[in-house]
Protein backbone atom coordinates (compact mmCIF):
# COMPACT_ATOMS: atom_id res chain seq x y z
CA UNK A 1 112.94 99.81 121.75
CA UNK A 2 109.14 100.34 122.46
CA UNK A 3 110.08 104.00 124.62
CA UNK A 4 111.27 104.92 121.23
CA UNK A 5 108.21 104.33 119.44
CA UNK A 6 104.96 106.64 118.87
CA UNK A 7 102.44 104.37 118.00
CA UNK A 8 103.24 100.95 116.00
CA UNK A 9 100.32 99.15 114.52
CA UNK A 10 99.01 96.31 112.62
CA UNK A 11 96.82 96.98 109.19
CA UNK A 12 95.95 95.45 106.38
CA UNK A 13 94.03 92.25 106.04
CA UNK A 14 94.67 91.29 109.64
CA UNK A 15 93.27 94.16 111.29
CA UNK A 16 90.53 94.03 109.15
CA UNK A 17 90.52 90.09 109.89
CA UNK A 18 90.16 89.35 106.22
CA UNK A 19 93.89 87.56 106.49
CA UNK A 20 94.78 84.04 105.52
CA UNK A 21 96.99 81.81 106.33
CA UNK A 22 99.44 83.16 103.39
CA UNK A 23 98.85 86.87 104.59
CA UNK A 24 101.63 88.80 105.07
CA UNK A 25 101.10 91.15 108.54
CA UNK A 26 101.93 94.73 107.58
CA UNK A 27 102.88 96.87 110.40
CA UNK A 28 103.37 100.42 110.55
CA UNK A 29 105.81 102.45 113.22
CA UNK A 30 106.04 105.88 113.96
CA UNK A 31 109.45 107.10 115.87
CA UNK A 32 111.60 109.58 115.30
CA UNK A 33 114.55 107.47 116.70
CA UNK A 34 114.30 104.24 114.68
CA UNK A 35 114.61 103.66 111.12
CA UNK A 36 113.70 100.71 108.34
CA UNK A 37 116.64 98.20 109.28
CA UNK A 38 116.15 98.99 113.54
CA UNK A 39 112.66 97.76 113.37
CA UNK A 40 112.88 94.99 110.37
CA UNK A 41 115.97 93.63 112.70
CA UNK A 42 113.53 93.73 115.85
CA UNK A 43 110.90 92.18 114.10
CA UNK A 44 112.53 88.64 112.93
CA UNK A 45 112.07 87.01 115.65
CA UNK A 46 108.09 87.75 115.59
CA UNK A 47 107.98 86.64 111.89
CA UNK A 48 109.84 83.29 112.67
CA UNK A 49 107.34 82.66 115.27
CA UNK A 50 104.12 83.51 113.70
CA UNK A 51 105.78 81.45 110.36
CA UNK A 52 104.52 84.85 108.47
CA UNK A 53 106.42 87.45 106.68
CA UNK A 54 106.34 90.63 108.91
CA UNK A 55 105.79 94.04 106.36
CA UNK A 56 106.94 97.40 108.68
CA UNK A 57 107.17 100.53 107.08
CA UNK A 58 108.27 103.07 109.25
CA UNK A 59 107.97 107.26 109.30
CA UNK A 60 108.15 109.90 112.06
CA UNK A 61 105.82 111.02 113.00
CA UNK A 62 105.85 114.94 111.65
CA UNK A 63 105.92 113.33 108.19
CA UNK A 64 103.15 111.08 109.01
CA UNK A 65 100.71 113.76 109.83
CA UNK A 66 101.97 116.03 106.53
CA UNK A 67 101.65 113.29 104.21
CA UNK A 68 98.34 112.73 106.20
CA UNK A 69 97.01 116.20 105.40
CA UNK A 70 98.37 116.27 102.23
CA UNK A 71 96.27 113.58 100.85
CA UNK A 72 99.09 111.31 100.22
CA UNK A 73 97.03 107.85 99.17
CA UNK A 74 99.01 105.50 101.33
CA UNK A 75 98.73 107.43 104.58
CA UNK A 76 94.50 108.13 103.83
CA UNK A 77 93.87 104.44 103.08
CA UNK A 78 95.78 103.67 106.04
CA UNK A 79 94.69 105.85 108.75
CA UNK A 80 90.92 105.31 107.44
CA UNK A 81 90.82 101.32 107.77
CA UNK A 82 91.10 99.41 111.31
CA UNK A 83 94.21 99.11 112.91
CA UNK A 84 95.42 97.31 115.96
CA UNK A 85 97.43 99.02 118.24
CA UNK A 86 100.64 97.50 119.65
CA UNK A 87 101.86 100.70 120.86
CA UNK A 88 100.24 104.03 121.49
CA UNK A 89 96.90 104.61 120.47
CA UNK A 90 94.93 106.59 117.57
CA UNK A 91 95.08 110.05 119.31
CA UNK A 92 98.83 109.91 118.67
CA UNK A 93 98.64 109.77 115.17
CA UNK A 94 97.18 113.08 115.02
């Protein structure tokens, strides 16, 4: 599944290591192959390990960077705060 993936990364609380025990980890994946129920299927397994609920949200990434430039809040507040790349790296987010 990862060749299918852009860039995949952690934000929220846990990148910004303000996270507790009860924090959910919110994930976000770019592909243009995969959709919501590919990657919420893959990542069960990681949630029943880490005993936390697993949030992905999941775009492609040509309507990542037009949200991005169109000021959409969600995608600004997101690409400005610390992530933690599982896959890819910041330069792919464009």
């Amino acid at each position: 599944m990862a060749e299918r993936i852009t860039a995949a990364f952690v934000f929220g609380s846990v990148a910004k290591r303000s996270d507790t025990a009860a924090s959910d980890i919110d994930v976000l994946v770019l592909s243009d192959d995969l959709d919501y129920a590919d990657v919420f299927e893959a990542l069960q397994s990681a949630e029943a390990k880490l005993g936390r609920t697993v949030n992905p949200t999941v775009q492609r990434l040509a309507d990542w960077r037009r949200k991005r430039k169109a000021g959409i809040a969600f995608v600004v507040k997101v690409a400005a705060q610390p992530k933690l790349f599982l896959i890819g790296s910041e330069e792919a987010l464009g």
